[in-house]
C-alpha atoms as a PDB file:
ATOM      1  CA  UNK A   1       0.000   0.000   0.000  1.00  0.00           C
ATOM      2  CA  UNK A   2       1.220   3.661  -0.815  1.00  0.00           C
ATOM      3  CA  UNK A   3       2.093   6.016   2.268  1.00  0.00           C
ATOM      4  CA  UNK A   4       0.013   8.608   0.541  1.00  0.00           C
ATOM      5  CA  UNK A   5      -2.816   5.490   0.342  1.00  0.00           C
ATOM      6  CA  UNK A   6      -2.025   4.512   3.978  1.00  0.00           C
ATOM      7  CA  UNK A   7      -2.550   8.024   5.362  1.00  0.00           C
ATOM      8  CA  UNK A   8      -5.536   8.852   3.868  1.00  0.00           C
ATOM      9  CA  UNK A   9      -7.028   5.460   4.996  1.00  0.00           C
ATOM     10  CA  UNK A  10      -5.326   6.348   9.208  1.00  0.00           C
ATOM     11  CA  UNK A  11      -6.876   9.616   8.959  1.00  0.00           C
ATOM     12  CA  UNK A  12     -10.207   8.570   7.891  1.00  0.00           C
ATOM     13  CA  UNK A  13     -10.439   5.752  10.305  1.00  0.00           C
ATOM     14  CA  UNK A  14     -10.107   8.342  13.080  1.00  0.00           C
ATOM     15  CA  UNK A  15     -11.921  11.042  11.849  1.00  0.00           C
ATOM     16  CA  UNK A  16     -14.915   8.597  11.350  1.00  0.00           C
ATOM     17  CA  UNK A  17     -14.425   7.249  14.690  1.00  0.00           C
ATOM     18  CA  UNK A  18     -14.516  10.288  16.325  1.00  0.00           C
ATOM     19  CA  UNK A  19     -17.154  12.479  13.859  1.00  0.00           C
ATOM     20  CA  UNK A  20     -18.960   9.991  12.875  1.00  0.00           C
ATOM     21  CA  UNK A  21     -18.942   8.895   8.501  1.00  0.00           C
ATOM     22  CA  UNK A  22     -21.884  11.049   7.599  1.00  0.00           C
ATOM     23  CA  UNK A  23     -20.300  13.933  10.149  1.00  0.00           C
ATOM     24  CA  UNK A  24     -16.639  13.929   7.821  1.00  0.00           C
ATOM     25  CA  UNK A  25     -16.257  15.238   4.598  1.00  0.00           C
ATOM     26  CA  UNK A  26     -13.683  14.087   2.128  1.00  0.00           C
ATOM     27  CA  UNK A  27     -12.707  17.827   1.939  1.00  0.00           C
ATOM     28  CA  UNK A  28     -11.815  17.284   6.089  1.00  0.00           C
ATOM     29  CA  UNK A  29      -9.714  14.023   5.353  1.00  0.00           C
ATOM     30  CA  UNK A  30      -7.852  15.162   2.592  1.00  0.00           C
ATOM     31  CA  UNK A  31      -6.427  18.298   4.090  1.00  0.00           C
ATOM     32  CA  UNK A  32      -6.230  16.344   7.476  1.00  0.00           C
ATOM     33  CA  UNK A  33      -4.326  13.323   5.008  1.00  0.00           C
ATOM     34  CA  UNK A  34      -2.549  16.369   3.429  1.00  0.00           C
ATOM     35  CA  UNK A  35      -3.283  15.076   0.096  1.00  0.00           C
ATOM     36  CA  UNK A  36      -4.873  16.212  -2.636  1.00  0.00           C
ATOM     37  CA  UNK A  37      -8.334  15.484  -3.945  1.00  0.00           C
ATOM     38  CA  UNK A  38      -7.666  13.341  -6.680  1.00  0.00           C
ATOM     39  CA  UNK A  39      -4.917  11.754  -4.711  1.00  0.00           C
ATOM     40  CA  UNK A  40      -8.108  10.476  -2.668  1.00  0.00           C
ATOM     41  CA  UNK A  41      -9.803   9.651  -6.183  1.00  0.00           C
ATOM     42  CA  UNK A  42      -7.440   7.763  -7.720  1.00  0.00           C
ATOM     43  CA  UNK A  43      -7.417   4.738  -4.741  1.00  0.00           C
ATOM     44  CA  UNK A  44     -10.992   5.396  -3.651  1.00  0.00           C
ATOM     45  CA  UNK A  45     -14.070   5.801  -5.937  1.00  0.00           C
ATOM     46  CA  UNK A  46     -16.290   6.986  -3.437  1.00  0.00           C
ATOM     47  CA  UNK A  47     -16.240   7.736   0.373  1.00  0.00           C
ATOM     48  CA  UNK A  48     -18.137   4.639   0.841  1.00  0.00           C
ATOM     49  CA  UNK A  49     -15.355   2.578  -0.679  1.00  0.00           C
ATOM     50  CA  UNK A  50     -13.060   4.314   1.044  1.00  0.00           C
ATOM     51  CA  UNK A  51     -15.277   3.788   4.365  1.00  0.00           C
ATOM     52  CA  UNK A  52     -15.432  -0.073   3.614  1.00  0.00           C
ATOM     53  CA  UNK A  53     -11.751   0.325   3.258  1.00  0.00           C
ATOM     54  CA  UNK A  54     -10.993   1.551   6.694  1.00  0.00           C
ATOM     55  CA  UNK A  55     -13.814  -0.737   8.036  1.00  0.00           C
ATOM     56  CA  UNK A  56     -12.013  -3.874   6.710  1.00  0.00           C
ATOM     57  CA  UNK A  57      -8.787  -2.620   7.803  1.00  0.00           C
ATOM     58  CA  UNK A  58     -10.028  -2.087  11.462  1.00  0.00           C
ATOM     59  CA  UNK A  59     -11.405  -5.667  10.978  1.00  0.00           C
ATOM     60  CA  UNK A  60      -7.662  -6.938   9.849  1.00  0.00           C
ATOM     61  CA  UNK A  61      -6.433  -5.194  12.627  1.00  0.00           C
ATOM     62  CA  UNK A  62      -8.343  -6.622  15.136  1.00  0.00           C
ATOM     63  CA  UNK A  63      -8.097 -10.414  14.364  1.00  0.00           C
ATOM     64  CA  UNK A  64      -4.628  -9.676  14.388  1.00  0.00           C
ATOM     65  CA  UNK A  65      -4.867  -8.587  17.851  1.00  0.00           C
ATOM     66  CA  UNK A  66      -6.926 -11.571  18.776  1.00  0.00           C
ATOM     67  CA  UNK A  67      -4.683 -13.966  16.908  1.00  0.00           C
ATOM     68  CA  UNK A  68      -1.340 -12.384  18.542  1.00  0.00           C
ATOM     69  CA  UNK A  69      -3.025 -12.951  22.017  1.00  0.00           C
ATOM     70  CA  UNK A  70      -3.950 -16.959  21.480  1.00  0.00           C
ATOM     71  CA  UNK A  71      -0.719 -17.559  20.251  1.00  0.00           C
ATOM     72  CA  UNK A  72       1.201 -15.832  23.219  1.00  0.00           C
ATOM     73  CA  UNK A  73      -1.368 -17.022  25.791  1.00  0.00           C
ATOM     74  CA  UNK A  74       0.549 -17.886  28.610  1.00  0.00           C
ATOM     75  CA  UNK A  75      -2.188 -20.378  30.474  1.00  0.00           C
ATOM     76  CA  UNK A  76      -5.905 -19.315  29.110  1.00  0.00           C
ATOM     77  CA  UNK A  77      -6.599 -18.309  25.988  1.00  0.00           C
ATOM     78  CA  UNK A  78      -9.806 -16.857  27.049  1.00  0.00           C
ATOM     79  CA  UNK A  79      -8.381 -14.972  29.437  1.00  0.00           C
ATOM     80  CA  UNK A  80      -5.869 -13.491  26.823  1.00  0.00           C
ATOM     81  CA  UNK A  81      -8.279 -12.483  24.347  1.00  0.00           C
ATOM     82  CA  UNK A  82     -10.306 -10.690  26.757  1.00  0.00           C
ATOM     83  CA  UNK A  83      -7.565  -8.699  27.866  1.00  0.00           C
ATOM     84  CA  UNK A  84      -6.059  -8.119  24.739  1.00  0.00           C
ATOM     85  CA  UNK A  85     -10.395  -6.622  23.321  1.00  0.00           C
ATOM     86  CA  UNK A  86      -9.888  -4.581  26.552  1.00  0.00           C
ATOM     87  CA  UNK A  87      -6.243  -3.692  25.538  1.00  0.00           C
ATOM     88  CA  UNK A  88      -7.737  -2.734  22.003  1.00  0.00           C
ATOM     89  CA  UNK A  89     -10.601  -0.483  23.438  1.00  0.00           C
ATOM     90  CA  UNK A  90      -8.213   1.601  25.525  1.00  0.00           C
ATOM     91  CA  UNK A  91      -6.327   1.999  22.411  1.00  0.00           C
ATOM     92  CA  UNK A  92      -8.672   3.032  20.443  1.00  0.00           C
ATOM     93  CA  UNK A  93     -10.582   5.554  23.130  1.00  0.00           C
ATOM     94  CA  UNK A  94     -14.185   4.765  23.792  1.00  0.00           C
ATOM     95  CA  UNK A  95     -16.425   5.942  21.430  1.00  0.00           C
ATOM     96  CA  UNK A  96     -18.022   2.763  21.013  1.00  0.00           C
ATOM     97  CA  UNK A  97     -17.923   0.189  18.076  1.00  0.00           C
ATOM     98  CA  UNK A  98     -16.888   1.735  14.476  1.00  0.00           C
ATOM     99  CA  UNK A  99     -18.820  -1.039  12.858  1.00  0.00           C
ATOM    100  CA  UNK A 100     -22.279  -0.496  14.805  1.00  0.00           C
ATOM    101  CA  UNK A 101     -21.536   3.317  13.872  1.00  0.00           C
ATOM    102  CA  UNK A 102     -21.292   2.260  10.520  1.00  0.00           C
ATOM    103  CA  UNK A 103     -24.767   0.185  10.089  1.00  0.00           C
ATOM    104  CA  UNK A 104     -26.492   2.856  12.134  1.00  0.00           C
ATOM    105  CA  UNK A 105     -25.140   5.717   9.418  1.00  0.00           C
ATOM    106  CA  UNK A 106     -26.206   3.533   6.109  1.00  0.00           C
ATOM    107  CA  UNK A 107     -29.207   1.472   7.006  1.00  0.00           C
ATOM    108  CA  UNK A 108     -31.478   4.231   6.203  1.00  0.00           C
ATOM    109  CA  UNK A 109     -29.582   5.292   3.027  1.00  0.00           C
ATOM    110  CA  UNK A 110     -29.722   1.477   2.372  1.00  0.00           C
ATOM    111  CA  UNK A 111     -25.966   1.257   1.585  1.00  0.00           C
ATOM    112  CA  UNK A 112     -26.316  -2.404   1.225  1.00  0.00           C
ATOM    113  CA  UNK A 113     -22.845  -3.251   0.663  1.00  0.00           C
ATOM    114  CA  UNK A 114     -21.706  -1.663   4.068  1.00  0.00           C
ATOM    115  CA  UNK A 115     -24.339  -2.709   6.115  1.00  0.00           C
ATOM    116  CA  UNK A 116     -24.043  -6.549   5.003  1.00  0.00           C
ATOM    117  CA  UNK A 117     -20.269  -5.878   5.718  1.00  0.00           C
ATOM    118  CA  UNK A 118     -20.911  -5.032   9.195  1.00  0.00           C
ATOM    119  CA  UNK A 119     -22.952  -7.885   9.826  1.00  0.00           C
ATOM    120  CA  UNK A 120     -20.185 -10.137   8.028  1.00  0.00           C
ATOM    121  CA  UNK A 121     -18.114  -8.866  10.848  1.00  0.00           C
ATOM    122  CA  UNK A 122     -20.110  -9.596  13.558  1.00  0.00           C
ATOM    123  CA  UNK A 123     -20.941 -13.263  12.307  1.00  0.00           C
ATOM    124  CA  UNK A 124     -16.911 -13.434  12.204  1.00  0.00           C
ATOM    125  CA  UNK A 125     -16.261 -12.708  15.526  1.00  0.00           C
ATOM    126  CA  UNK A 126     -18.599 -15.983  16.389  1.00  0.00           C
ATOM    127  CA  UNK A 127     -17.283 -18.106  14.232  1.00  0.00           C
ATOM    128  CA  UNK A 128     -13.483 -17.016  15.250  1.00  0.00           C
ATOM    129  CA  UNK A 129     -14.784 -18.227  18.844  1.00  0.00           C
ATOM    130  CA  UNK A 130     -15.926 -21.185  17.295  1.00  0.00           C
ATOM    131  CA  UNK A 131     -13.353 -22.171  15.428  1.00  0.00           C
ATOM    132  CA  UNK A 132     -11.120 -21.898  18.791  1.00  0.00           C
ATOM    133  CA  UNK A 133     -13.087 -24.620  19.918  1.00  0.00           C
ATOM    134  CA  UNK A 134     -16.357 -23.239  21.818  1.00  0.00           C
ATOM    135  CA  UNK A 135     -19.471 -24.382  20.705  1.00  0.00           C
ATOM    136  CA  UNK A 136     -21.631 -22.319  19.435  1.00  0.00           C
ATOM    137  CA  UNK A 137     -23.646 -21.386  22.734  1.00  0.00           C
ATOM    138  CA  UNK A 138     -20.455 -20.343  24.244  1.00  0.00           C
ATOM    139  CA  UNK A 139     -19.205 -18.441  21.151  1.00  0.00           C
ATOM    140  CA  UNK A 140     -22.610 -16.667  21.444  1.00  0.00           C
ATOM    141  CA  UNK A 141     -22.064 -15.846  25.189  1.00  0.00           C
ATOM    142  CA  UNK A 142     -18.529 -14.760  24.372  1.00  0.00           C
ATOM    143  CA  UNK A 143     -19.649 -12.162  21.754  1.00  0.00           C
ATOM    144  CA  UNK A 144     -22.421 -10.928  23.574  1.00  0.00           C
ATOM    145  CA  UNK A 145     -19.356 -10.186  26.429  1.00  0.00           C
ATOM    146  CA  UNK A 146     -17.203  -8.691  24.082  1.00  0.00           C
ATOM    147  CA  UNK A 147     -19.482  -6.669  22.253  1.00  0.00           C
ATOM    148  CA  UNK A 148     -20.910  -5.756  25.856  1.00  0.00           C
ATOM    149  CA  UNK A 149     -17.838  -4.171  26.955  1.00  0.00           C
ATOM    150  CA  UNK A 150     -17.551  -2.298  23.752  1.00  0.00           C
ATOM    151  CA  UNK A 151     -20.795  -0.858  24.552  1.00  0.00           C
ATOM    152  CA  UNK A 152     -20.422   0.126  28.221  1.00  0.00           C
ATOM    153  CA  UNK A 153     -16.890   1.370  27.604  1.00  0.00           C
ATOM    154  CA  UNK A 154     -18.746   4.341  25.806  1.00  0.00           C
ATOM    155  CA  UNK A 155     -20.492   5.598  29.313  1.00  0.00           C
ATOM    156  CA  UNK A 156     -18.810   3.938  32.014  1.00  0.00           C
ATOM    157  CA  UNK A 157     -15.073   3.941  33.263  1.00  0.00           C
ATOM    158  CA  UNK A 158     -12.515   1.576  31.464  1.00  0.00           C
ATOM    159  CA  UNK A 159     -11.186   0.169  34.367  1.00  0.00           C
ATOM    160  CA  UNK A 160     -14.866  -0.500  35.487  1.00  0.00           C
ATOM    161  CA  UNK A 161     -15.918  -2.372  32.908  1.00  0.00           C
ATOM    162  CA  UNK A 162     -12.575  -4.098  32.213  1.00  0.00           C
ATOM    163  CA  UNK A 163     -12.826  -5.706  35.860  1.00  0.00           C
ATOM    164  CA  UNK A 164     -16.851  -6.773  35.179  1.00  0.00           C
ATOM    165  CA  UNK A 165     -15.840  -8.226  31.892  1.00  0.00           C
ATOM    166  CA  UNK A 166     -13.145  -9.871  33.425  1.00  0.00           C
ATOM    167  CA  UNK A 167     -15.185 -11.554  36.072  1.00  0.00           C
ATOM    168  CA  UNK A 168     -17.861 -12.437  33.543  1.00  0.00           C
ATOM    169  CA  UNK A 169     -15.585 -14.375  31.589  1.00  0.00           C
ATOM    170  CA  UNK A 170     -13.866 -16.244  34.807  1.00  0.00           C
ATOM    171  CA  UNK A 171     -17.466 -16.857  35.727  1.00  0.00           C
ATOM    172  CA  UNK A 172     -18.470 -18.450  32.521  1.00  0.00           C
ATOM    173  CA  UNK A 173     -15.420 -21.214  33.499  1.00  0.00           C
ATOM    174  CA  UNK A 174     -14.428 -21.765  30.422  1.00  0.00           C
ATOM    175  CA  UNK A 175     -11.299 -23.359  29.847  1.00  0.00           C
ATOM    176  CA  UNK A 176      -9.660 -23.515  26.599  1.00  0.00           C
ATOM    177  CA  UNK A 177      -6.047 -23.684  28.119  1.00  0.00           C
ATOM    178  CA  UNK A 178      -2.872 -23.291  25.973  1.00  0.00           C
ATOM    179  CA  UNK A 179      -1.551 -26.659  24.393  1.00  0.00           C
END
């Protein structure tokens, strides 16, 4: 990817996080990217490619995340991946999921393509639980904790809902334990 491609892309991804897609104009990430408009143009045909773009970026980054923490588990891999989605919502503030944001912003323009991408993403996160080895009704009660603390890292204190999620998990007793 292009630095001038990969800055436009960073830049989005946080002004949309913090603004909002329909609140950022491509005039605001461009001079934010310092690029010029047709720089934008010629790797993005539209904001909404550009927005599916940074969406399956986030998505890359993420799994990454995830993956990094099951392979370095020391002891429980649930354990590890639930610190490493609280790791990742410090990171990236607390404004909530970017992917909810996104479906909430396009299913009344009926942006089809974005909104199925978004729920694409949220089926993934299941089946990455399941494919770890829970079955599904665990993978279910896993996202619905993930996605959880997401959600209540928006209004309440990190630290707050980091130790609730925590517990949660520990009180699920699930052990998928490091081979």
């Amino acid at each position: 990817m292009s630095k001038k491609k990969q800055d436009i892309m960073e830049h989005a991804e946080q002004l949309f996080y913090k603004h909002g897609f329909h609140g950022v104009g491509l005039k605001r990430i461009v001079e934010e990217s310092n690029v010029a408009l047709m720089t934008l143009y010629n790797h993005f045909h539209s904001k909404e490619d550009l927005i599916l773009e940074v969406l399956k970026r986030r998505e890359e980054q993420y799994f990454s995340i995830l993956k990094s923490s099951v392979k370095n588990a020391k002891s429980s891999i649930i354990l590890s991946l639930s610190e490493a989605h609280i790791d990742w919502i410090r990171k990236h503030d607390t404004n909530g999921c970017m992917f909810l944001r996104a479906k909430e912003e396009f299913s009344s323009n009926d942006n089809y393509e974005i909104v199925q991408y978004v729920n694409e993403h949220k089926r993934s996160l299941l089946d990455f639980f399941e494919e770890l080895g829970f079955d599904h009704s665990e993978a279910a009660q896993l996202v619905l904790l993930f996605e959880g603390a997401t959600a209540l890292s928006e209004t309440l204190n990190v630290d707050e809902v980091a130790m609730a999620f925590i517990n949660s998990i520990k009180s699920m007793g699930l052990h998928l334990s490091v081979e």
